[in-house]
PDB file of N, CA and C in Angstrom:
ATOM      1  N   UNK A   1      63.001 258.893  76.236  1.00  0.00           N
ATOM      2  CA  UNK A   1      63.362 258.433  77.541  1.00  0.00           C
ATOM      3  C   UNK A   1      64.272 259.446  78.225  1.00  0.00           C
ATOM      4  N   UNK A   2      63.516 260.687  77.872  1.00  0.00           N
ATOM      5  CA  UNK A   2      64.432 261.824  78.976  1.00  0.00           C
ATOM      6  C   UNK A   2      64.559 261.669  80.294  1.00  0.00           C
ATOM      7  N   UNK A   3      64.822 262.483  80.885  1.00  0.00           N
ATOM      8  CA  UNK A   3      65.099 262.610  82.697  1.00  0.00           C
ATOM      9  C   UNK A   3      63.636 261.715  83.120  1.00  0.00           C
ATOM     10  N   UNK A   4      63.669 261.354  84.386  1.00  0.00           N
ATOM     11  CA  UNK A   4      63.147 260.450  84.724  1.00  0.00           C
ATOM     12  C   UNK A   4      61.407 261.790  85.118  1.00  0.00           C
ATOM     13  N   UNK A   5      60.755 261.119  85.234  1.00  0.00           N
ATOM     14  CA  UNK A   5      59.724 261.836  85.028  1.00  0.00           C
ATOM     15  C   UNK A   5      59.110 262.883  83.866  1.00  0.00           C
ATOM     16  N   UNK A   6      59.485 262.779  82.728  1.00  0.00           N
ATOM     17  CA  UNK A   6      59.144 263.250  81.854  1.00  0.00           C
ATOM     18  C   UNK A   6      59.324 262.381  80.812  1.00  0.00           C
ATOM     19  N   UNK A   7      57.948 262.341  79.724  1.00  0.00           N
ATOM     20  CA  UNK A   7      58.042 261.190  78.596  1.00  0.00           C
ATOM     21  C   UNK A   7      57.675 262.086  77.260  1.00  0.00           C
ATOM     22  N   UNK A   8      58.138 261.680  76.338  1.00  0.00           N
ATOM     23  CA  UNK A   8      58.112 262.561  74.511  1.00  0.00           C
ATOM     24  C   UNK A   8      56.507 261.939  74.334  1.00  0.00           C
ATOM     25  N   UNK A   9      55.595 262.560  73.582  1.00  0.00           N
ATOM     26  CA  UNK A   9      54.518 261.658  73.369  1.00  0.00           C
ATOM     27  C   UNK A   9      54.476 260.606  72.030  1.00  0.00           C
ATOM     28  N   UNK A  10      55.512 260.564  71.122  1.00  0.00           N
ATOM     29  CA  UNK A  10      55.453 259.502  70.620  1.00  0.00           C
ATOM     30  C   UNK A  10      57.594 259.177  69.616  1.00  0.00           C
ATOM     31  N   UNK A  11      57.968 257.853  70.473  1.00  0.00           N
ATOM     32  CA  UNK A  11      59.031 257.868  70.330  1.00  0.00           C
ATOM     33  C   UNK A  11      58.740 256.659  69.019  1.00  0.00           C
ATOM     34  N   UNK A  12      59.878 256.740  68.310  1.00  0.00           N
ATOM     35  CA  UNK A  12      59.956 255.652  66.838  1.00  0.00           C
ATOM     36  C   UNK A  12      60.948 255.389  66.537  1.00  0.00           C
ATOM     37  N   UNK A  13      61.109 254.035  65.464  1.00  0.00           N
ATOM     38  CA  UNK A  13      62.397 253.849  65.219  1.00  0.00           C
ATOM     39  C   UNK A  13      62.265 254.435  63.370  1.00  0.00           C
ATOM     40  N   UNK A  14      62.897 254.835  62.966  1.00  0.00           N
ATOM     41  CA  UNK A  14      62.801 255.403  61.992  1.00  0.00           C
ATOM     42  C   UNK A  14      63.246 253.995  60.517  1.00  0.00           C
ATOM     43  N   UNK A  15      63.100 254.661  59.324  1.00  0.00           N
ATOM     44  CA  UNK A  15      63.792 253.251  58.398  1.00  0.00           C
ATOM     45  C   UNK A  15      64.807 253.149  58.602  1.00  0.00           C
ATOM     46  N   UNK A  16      65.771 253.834  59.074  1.00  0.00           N
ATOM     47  CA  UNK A  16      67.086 253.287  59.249  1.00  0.00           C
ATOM     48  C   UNK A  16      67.507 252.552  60.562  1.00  0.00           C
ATOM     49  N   UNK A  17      66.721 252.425  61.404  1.00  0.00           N
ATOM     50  CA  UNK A  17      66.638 252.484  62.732  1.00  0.00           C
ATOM     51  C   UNK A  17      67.320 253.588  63.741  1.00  0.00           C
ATOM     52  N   UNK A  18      67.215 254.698  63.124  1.00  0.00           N
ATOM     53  CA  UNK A  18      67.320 255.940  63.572  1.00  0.00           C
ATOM     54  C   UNK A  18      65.945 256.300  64.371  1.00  0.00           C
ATOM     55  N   UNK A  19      66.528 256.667  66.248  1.00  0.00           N
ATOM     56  CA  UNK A  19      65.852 257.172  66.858  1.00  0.00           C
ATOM     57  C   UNK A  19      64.461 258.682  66.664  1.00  0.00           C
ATOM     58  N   UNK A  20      63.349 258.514  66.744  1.00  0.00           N
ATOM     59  CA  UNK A  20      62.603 259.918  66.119  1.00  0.00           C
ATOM     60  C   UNK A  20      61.496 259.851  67.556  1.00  0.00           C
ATOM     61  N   UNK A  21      61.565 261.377  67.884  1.00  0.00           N
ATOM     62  CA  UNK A  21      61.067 262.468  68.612  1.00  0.00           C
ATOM     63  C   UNK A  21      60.080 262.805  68.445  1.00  0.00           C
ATOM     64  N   UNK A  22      58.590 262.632  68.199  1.00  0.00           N
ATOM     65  CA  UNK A  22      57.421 263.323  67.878  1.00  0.00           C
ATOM     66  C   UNK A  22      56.356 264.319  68.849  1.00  0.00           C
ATOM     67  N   UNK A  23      56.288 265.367  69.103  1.00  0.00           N
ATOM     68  CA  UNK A  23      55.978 266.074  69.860  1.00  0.00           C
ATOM     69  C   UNK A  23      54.438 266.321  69.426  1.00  0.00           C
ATOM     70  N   UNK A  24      53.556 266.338  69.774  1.00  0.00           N
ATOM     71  CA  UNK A  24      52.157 266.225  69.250  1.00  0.00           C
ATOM     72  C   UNK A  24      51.754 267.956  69.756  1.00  0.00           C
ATOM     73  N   UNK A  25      51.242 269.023  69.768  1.00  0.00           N
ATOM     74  CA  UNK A  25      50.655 270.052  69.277  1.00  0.00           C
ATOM     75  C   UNK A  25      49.406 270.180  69.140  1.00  0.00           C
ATOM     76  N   UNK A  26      48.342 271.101  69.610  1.00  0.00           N
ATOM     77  CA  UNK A  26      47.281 271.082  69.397  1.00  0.00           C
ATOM     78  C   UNK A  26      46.627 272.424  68.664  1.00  0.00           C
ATOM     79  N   UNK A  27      47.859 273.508  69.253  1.00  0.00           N
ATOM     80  CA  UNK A  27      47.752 274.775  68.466  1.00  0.00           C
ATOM     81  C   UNK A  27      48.684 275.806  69.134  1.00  0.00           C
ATOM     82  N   UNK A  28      48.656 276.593  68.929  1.00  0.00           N
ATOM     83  CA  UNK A  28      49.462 278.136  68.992  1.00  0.00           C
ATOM     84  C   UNK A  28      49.618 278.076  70.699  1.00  0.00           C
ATOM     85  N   UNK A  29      48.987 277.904  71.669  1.00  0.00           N
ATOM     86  CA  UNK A  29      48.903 277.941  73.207  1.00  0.00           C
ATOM     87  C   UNK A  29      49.767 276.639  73.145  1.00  0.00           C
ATOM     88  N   UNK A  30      49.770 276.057  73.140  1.00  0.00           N
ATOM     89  CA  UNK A  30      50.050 274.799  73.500  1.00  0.00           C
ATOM     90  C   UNK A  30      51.722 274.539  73.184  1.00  0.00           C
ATOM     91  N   UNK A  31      51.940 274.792  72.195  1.00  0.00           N
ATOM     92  CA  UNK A  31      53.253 275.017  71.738  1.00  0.00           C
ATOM     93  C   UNK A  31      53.855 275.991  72.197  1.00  0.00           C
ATOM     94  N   UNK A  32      53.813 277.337  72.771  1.00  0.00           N
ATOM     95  CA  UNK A  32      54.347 278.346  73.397  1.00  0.00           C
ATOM     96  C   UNK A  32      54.145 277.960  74.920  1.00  0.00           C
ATOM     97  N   UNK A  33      53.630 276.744  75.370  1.00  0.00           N
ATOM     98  CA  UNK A  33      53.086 276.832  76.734  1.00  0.00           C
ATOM     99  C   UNK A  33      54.296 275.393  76.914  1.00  0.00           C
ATOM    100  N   UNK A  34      55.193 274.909  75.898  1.00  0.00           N
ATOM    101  CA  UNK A  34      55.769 274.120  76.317  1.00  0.00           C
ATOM    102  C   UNK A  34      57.380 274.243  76.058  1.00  0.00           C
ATOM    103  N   UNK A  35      57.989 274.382  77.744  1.00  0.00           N
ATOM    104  CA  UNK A  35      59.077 274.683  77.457  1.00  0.00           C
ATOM    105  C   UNK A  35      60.737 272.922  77.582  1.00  0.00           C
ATOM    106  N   UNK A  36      59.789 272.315  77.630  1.00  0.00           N
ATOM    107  CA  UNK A  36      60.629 271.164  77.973  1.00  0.00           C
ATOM    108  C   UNK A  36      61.345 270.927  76.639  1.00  0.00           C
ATOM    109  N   UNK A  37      60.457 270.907  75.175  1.00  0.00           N
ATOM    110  CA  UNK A  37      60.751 269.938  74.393  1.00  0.00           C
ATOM    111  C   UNK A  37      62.655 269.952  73.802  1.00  0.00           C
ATOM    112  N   UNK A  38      63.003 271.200  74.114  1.00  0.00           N
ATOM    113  CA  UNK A  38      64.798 271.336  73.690  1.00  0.00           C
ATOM    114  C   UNK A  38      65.357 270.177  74.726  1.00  0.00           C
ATOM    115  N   UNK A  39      64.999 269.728  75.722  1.00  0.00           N
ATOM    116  CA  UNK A  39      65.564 268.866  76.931  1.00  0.00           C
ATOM    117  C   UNK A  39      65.250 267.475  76.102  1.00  0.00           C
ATOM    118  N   UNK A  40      64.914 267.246  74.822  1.00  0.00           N
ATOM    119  CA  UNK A  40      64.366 266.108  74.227  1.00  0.00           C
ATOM    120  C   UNK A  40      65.078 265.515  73.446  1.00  0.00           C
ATOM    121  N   UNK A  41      66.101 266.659  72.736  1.00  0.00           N
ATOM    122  CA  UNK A  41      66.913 266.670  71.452  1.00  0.00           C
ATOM    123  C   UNK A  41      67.973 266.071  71.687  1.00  0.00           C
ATOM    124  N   UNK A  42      68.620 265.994  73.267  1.00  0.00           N
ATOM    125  CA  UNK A  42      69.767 264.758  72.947  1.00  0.00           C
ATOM    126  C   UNK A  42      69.591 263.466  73.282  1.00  0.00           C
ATOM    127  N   UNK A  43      68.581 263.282  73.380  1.00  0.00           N
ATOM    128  CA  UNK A  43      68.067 261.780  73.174  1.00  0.00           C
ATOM    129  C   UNK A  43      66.388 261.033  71.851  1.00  0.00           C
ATOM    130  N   UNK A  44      67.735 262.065  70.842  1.00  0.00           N
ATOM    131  CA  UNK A  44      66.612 261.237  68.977  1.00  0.00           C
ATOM    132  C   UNK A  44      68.061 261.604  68.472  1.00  0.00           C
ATOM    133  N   UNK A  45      67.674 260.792  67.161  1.00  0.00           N
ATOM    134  CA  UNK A  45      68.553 261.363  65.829  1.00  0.00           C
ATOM    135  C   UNK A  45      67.225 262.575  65.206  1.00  0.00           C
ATOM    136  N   UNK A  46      66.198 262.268  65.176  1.00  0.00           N
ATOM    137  CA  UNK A  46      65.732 263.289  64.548  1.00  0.00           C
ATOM    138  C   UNK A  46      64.408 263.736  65.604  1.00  0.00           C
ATOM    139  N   UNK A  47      64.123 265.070  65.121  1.00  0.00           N
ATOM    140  CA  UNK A  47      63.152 265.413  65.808  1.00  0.00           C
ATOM    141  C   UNK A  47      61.995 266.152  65.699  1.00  0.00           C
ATOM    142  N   UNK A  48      60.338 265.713  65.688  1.00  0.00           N
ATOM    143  CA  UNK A  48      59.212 266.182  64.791  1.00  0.00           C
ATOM    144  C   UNK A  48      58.658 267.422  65.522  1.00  0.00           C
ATOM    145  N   UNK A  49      57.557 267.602  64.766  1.00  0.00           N
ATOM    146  CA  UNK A  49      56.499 268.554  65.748  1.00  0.00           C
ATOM    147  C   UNK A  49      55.388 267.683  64.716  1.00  0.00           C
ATOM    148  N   UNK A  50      54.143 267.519  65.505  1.00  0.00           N
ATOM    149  CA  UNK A  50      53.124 266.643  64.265  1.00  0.00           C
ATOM    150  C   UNK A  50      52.044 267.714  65.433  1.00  0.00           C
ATOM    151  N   UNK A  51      51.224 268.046  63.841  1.00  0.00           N
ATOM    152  CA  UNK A  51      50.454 269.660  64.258  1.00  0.00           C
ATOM    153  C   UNK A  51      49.072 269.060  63.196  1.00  0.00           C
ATOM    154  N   UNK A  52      48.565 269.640  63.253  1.00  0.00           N
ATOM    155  CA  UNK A  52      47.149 269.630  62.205  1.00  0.00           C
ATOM    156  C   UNK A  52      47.051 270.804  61.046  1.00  0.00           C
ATOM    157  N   UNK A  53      46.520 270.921  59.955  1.00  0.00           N
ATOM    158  CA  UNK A  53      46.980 271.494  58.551  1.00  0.00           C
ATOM    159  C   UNK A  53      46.570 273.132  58.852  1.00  0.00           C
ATOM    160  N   UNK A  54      46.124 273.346  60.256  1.00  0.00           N
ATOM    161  CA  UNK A  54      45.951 274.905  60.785  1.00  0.00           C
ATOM    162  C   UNK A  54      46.639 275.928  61.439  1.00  0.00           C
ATOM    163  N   UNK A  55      47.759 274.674  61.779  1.00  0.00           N
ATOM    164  CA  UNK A  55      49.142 275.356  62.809  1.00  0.00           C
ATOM    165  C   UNK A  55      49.738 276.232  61.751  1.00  0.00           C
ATOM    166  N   UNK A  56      50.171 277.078  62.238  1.00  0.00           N
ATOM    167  CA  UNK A  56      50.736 278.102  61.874  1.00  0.00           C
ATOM    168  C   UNK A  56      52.270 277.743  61.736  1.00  0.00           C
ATOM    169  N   UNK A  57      52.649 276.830  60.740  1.00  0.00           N
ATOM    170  CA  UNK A  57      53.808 276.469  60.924  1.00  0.00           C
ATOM    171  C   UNK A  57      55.242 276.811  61.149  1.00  0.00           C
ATOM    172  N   UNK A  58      55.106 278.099  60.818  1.00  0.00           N
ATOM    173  CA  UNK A  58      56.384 279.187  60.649  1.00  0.00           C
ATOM    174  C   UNK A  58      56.606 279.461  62.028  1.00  0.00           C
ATOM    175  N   UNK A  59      55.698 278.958  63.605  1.00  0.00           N
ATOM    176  CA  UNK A  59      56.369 278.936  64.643  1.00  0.00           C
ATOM    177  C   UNK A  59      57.356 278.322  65.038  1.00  0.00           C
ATOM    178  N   UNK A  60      57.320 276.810  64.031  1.00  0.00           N
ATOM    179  CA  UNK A  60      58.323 275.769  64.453  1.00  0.00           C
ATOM    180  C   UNK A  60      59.835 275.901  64.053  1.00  0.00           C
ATOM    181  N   UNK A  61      60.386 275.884  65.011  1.00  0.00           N
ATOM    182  CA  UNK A  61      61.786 275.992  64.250  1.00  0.00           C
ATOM    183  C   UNK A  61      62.540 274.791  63.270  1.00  0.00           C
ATOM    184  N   UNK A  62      63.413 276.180  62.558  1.00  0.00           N
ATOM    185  CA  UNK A  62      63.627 275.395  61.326  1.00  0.00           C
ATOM    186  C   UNK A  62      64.346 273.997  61.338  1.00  0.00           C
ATOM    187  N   UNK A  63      65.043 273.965  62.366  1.00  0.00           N
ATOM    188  CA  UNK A  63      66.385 272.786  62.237  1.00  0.00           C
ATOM    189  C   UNK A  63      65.376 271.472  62.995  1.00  0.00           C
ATOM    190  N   UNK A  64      64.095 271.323  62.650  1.00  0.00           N
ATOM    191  CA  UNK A  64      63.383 270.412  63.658  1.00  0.00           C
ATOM    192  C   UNK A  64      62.542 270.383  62.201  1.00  0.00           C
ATOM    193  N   UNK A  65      61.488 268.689  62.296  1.00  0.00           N
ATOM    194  CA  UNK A  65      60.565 267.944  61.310  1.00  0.00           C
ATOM    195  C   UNK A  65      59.734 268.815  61.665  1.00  0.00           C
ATOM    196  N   UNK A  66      58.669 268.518  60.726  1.00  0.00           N
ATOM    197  CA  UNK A  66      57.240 268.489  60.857  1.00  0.00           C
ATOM    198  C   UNK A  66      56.289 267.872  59.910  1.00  0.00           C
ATOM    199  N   UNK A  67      55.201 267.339  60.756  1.00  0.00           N
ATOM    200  CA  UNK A  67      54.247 266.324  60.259  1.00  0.00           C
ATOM    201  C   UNK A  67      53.096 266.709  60.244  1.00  0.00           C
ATOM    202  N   UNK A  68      52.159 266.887  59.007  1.00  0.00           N
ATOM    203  CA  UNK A  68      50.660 267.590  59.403  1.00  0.00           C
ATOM    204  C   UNK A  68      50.467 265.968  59.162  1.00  0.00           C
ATOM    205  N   UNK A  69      49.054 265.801  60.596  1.00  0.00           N
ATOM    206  CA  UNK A  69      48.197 265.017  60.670  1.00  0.00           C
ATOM    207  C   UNK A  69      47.099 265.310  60.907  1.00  0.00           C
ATOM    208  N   UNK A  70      45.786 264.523  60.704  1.00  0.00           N
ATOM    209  CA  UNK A  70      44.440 264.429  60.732  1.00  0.00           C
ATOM    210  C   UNK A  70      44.069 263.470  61.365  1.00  0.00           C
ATOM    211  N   UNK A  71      42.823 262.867  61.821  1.00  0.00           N
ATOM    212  CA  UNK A  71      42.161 261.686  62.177  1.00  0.00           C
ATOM    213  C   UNK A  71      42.504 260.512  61.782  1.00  0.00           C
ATOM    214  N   UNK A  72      43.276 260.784  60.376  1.00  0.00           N
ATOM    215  CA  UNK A  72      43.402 259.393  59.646  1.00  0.00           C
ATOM    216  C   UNK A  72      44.308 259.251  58.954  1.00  0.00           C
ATOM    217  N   UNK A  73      45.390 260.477  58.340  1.00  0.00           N
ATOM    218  CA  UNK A  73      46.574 260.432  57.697  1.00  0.00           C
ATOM    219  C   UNK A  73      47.617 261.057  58.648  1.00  0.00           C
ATOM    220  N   UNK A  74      48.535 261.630  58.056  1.00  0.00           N
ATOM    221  CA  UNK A  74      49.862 261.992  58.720  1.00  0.00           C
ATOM    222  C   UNK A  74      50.625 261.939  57.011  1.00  0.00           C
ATOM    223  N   UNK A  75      51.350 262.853  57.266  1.00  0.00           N
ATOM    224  CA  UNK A  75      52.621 263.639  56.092  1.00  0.00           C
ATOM    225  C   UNK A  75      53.832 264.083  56.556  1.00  0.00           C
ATOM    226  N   UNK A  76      54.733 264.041  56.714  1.00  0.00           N
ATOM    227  CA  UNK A  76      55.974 264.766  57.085  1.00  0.00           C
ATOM    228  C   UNK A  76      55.686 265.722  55.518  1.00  0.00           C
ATOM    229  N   UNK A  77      56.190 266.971  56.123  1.00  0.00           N
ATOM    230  CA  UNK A  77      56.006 267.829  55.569  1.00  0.00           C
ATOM    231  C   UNK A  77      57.410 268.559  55.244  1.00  0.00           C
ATOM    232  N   UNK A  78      58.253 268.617  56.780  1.00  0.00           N
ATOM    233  CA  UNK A  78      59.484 268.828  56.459  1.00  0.00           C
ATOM    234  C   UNK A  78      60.347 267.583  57.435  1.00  0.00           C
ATOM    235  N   UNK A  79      61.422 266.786  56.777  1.00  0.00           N
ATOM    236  CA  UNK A  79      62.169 266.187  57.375  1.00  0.00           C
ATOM    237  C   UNK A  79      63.108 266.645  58.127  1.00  0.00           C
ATOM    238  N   UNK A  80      63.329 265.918  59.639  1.00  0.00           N
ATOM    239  CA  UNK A  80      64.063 266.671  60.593  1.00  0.00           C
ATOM    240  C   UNK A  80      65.416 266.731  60.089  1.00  0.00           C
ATOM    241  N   UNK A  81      66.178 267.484  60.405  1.00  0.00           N
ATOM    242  CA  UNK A  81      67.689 266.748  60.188  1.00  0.00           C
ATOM    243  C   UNK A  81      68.382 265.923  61.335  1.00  0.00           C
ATOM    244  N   UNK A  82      69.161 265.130  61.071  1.00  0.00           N
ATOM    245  CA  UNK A  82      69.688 264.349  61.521  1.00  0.00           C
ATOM    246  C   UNK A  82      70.830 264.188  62.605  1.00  0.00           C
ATOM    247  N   UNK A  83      70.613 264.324  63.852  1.00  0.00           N
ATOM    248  CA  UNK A  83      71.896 264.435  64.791  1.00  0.00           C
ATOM    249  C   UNK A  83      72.030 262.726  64.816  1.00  0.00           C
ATOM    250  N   UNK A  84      73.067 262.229  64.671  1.00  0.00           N
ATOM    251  CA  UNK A  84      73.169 261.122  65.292  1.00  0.00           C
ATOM    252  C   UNK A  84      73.804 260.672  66.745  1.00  0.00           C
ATOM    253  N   UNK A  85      72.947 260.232  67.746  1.00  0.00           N
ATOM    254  CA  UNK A  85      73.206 259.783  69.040  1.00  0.00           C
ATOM    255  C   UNK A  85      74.301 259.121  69.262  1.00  0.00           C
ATOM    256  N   UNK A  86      74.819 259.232  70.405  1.00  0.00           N
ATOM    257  CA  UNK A  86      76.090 258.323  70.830  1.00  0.00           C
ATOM    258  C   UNK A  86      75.544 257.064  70.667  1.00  0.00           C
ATOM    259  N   UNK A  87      76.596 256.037  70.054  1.00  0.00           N
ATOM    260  CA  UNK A  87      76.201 254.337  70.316  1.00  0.00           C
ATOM    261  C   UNK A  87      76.166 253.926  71.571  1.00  0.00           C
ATOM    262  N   UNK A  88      76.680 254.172  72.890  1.00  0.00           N
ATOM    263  CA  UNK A  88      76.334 253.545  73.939  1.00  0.00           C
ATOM    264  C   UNK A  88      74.769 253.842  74.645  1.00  0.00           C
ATOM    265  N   UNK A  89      74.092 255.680  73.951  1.00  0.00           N
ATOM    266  CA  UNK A  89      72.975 255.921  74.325  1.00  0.00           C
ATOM    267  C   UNK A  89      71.934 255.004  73.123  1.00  0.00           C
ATOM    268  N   UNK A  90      72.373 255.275  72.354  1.00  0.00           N
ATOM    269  CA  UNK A  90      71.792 254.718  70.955  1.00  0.00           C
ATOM    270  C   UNK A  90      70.996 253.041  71.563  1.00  0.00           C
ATOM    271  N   UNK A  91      72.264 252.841  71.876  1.00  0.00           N
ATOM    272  CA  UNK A  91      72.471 251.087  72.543  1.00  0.00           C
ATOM    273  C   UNK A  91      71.205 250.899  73.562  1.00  0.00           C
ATOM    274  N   UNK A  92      71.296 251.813  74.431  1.00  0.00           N
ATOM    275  CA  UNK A  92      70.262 252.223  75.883  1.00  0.00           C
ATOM    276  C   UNK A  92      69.253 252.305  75.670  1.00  0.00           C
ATOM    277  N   UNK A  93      68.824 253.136  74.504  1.00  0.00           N
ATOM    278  CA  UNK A  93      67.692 253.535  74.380  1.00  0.00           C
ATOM    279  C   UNK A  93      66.756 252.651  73.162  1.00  0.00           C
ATOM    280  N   UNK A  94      67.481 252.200  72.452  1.00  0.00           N
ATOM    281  CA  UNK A  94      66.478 251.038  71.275  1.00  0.00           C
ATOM    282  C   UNK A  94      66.434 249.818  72.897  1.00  0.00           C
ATOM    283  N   UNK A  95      67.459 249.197  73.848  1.00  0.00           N
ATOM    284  CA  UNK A  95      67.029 247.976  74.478  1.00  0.00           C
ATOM    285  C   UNK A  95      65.532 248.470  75.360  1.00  0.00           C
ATOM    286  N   UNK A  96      65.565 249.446  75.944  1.00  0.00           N
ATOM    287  CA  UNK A  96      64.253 250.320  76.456  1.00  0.00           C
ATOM    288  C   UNK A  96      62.864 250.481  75.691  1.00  0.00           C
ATOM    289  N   UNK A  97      63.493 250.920  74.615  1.00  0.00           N
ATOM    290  CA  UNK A  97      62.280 250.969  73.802  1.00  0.00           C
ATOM    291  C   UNK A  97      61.815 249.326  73.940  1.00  0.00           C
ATOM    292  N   UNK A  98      62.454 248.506  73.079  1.00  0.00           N
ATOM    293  CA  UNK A  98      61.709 247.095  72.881  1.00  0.00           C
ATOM    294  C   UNK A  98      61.552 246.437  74.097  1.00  0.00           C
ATOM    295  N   UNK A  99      61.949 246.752  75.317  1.00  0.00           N
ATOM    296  CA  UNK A  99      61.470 246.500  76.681  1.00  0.00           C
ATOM    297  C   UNK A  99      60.302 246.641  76.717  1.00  0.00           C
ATOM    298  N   UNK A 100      59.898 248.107  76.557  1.00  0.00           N
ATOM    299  CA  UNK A 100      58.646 248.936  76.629  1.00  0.00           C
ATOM    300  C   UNK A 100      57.496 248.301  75.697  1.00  0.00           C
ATOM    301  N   UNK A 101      57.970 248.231  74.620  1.00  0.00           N
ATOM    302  CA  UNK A 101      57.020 247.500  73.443  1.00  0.00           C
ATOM    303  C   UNK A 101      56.764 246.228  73.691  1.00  0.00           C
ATOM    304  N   UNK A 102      57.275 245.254  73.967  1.00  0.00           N
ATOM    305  CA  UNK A 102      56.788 243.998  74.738  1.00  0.00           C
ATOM    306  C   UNK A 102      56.325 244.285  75.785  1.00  0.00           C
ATOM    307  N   UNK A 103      56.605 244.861  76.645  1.00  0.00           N
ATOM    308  CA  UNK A 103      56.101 244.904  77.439  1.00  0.00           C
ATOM    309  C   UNK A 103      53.703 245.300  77.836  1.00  0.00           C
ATOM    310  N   UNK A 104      53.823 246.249  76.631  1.00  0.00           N
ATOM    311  CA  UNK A 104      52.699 246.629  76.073  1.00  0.00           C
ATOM    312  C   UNK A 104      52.014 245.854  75.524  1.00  0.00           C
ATOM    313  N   UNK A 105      52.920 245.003  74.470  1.00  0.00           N
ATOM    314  CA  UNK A 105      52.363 243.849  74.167  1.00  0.00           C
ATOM    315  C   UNK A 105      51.505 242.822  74.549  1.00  0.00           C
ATOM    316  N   UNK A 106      52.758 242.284  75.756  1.00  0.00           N
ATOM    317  CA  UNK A 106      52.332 241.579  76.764  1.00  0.00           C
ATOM    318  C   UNK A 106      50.902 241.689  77.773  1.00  0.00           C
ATOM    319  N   UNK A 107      50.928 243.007  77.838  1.00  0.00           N
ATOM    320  CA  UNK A 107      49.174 243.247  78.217  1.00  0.00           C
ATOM    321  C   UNK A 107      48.190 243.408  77.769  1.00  0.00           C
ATOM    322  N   UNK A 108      48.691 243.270  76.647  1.00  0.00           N
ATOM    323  CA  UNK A 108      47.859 243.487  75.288  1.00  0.00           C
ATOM    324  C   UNK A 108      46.966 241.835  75.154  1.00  0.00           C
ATOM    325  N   UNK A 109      47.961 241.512  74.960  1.00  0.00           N
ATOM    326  CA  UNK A 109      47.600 239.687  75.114  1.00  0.00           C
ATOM    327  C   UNK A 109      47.118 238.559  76.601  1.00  0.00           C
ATOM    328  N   UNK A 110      47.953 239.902  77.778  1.00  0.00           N
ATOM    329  CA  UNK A 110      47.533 238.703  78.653  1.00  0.00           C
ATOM    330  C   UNK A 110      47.526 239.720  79.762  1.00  0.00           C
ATOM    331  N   UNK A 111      46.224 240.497  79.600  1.00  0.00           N
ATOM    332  CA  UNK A 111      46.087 241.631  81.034  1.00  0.00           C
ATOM    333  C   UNK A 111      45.988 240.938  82.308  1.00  0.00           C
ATOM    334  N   UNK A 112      46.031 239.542  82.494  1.00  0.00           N
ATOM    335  CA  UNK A 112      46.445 239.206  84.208  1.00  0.00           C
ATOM    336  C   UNK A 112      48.009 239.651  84.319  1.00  0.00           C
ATOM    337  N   UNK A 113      48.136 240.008  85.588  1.00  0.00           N
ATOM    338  CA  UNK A 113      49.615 240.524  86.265  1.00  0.00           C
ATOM    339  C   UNK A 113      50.492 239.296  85.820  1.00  0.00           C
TER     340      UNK A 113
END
């Protein structure tokens, strides 16, 4: 839930209920063609890159996760480390999230307005 017009492509609550960052990747262009994702890092405790088992991983920097996925699995490969968020953002951003998630829900179950 960065600056207003820009969205992470997949936000989570982690097992601890620690905020997580997942940045999805398609290959070598794509990742050099994106300069937002540092504007991302003060709003997670942790933060991924999820790539496919061809990425060249040694682009990603070190102090950041990474997840090889496929069609049908997913691995963290390396675990992010851990900044922990302020509690009043912390606070902001889990009530948003489960806003958001009911909210999805909710159309999920009952697509009239």
């Amino acid at each position: 839930m960065p600056e207003r017009g820009r969205r992470v492509d997949v936000m989570a609550l982690g097992p601890r209920g620690e905020i997580w960052v997942v940045e999805c990747k398609s290959g070598r262009a794509d990742y050099r063609a994106d300069g937002k994702w540092q504007g991302y890092l003060s709003w997670c405790d942790r933060y991924f890159w999820a790539v496919d088992k061809t990425f060249p991983t040694g682009l990603l920097p070190g102090d950041t996760g990474v997840i090889i996925a496929d069609d049908f699995d997913a691995e963290i490969l390396r675990m992010a480390p851990e900044t922990r968020l302020a509690p009043a953002r912390r606070a902001a951003l889990i009530r948003r999230f489960a806003r958001d998630a009911a909210r999805r829900v909710r159309r999920l179950t009952d697509p009239a307005p």
